[in-house]
C-alpha atoms as a PDB file:
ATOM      1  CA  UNK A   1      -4.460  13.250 -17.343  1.00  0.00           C
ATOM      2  CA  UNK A   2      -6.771  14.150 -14.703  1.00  0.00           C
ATOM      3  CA  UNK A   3      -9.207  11.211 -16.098  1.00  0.00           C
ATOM      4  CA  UNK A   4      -6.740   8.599 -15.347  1.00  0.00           C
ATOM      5  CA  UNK A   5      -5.877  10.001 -11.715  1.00  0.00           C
ATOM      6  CA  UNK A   6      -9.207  10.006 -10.907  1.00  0.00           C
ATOM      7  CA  UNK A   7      -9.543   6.127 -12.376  1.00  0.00           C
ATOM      8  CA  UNK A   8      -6.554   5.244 -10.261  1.00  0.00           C
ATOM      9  CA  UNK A   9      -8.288   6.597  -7.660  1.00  0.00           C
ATOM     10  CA  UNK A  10     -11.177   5.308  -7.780  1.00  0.00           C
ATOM     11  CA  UNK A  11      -9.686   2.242  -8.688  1.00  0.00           C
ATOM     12  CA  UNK A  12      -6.942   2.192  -5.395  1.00  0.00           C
ATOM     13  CA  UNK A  13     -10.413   2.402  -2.717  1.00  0.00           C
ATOM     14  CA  UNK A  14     -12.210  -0.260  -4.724  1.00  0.00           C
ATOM     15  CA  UNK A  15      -9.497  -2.459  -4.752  1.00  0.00           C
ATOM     16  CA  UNK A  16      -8.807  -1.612  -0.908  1.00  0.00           C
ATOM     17  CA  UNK A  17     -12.578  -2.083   0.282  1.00  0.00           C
ATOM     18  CA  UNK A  18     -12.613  -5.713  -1.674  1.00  0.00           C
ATOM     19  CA  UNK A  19      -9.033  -6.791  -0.385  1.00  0.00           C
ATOM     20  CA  UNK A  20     -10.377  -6.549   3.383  1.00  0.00           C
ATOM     21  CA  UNK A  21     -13.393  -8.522   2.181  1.00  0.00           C
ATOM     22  CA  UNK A  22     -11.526 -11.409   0.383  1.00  0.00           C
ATOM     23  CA  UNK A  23     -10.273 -13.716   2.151  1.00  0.00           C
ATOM     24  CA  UNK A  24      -6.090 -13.878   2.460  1.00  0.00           C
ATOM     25  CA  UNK A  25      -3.622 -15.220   4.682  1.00  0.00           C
ATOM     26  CA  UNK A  26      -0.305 -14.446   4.322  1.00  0.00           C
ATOM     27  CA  UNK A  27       2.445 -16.674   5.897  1.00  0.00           C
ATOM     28  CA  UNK A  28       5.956 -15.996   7.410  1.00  0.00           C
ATOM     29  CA  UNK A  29       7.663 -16.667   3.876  1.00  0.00           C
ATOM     30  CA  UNK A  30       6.666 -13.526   2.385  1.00  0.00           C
ATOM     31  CA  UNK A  31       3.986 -14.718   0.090  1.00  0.00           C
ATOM     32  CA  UNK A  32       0.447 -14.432  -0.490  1.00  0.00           C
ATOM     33  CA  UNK A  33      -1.953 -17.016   0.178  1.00  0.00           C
ATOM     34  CA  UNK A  34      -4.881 -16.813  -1.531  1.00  0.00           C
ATOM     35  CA  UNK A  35      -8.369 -18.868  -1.649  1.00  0.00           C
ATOM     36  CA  UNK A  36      -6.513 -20.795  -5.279  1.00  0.00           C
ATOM     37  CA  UNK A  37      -3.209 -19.412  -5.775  1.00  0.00           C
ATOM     38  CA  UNK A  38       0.233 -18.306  -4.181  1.00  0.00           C
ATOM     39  CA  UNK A  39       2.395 -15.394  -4.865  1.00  0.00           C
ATOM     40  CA  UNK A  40       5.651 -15.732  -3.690  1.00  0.00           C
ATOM     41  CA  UNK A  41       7.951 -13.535  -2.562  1.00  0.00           C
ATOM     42  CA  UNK A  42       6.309 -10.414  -1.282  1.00  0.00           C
ATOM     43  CA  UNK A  43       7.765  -8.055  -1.688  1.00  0.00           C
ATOM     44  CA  UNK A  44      10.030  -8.872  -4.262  1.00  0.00           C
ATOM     45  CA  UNK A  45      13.104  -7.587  -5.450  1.00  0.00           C
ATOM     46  CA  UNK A  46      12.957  -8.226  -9.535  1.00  0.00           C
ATOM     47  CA  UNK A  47      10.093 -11.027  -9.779  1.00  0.00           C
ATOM     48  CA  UNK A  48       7.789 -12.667  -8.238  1.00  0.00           C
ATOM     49  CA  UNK A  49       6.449 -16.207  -8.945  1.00  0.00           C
ATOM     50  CA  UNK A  50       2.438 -17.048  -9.326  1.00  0.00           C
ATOM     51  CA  UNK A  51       1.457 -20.530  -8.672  1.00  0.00           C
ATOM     52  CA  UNK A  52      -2.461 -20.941  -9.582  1.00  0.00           C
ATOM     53  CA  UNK A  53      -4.034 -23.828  -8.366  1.00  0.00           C
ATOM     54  CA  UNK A  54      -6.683 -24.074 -11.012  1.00  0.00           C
ATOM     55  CA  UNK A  55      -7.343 -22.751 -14.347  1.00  0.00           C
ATOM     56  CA  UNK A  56      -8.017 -18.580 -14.567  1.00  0.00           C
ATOM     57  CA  UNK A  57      -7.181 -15.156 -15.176  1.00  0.00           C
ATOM     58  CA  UNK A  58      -5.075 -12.525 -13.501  1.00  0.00           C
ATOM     59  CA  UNK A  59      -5.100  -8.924 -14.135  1.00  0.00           C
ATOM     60  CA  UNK A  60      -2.506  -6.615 -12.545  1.00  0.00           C
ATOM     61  CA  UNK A  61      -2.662  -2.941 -12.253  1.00  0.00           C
ATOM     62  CA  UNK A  62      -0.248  -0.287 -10.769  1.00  0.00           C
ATOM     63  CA  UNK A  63      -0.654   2.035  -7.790  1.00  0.00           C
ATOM     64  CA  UNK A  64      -2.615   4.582 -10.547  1.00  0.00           C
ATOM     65  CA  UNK A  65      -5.499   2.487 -11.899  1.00  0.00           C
ATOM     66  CA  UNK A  66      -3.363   1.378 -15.590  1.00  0.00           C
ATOM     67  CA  UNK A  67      -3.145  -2.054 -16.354  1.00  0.00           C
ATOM     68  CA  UNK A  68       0.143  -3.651 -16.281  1.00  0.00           C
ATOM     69  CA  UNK A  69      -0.466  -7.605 -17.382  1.00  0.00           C
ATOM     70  CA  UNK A  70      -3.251  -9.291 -18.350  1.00  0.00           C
ATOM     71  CA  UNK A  71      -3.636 -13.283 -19.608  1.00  0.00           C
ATOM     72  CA  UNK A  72      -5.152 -16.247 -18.578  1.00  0.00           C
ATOM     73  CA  UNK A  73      -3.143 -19.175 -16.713  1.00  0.00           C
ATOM     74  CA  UNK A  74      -3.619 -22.964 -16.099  1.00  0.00           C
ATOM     75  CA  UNK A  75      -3.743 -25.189 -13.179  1.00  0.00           C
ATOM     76  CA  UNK A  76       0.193 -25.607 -11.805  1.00  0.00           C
ATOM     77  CA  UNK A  77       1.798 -23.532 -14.282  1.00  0.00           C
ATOM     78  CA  UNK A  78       4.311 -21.439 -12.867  1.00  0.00           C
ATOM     79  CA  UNK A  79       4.459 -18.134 -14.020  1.00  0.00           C
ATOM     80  CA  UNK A  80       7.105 -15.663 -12.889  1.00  0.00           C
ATOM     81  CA  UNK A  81       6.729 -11.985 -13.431  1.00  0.00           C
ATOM     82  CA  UNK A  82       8.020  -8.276 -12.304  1.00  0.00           C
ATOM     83  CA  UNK A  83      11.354  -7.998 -13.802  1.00  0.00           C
ATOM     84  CA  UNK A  84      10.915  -5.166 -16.000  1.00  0.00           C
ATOM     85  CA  UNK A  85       8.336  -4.020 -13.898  1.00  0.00           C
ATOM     86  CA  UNK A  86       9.459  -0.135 -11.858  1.00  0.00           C
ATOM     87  CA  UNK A  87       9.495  -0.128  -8.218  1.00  0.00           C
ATOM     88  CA  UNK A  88       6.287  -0.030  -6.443  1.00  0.00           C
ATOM     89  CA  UNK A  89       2.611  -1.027  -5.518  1.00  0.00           C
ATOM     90  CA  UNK A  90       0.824  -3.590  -8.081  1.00  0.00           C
ATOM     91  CA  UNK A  91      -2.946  -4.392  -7.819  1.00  0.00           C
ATOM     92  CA  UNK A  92      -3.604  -8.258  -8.294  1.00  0.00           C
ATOM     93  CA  UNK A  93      -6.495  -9.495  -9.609  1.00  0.00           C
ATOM     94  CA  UNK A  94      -7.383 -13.317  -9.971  1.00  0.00           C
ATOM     95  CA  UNK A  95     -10.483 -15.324 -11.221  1.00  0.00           C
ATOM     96  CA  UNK A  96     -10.442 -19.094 -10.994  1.00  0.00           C
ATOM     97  CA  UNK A  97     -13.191 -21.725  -9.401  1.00  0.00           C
ATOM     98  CA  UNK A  98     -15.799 -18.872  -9.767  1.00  0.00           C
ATOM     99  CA  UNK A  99     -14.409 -16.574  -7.293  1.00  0.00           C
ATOM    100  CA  UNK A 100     -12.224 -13.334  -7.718  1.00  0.00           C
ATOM    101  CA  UNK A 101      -9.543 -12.812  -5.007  1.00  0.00           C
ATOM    102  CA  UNK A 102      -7.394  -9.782  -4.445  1.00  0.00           C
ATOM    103  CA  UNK A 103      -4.119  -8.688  -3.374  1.00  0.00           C
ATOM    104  CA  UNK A 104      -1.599  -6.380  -3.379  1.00  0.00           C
ATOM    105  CA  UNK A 105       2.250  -7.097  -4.047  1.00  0.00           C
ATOM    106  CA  UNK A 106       5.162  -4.532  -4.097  1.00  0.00           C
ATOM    107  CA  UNK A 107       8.242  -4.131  -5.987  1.00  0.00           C
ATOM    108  CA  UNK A 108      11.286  -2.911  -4.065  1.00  0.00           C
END
């Protein structure tokens, strides 16, 4: 147990240094942004809708390190996700166009 709080550690200031080094503008909507994609609403209340704007992968993790979801998208699919998800912080990552952006989204 103490492995994976130390991952999700680990994993939480990683994630936090590369977030303030990507990138991301978030609007008055209550989405995200990014450099290829939008997540939209954030936060949400039981899901939240990813709109990629090119071909990629997104892996999401929660506040302790653990994967949630992992797959791999295409260009203008919509993709809605969270609703079986428990209230809280969720790690985003994204590759597409040969860059990796990062966010964070919660779940109220």
């Amino acid at each position: 147990m103490k492995k994976g709080i130390y991952l999700g550690l680990l994993f939480s200031l990683i994630f936090t240094a590369n977030t303030f080094a990507q990138e991301q503008v978030s609007n008055t909507a209550g989405s995200s942004k990014l450099s290829f994609s939008t997540i939209s609403p954030n936060p949400f209340q039981s899901q939240f809708t990813f709109r990629p704007e090119a071909d990629g992968k997104i892996v999401i993790f929660n506040s302790d390190g653990y994967r949630v979801q992992e797959f791999y998208f295409k260009k203008d699919q919509v993709i809605e996700l969270g609703n079986d998800w428990p209230k809280g912080l969720y790690h985003v990552k994204i590759f597409g166009l040969g860059r990796t952006d990062f966010t964070k989204i919660r779940k109220d």
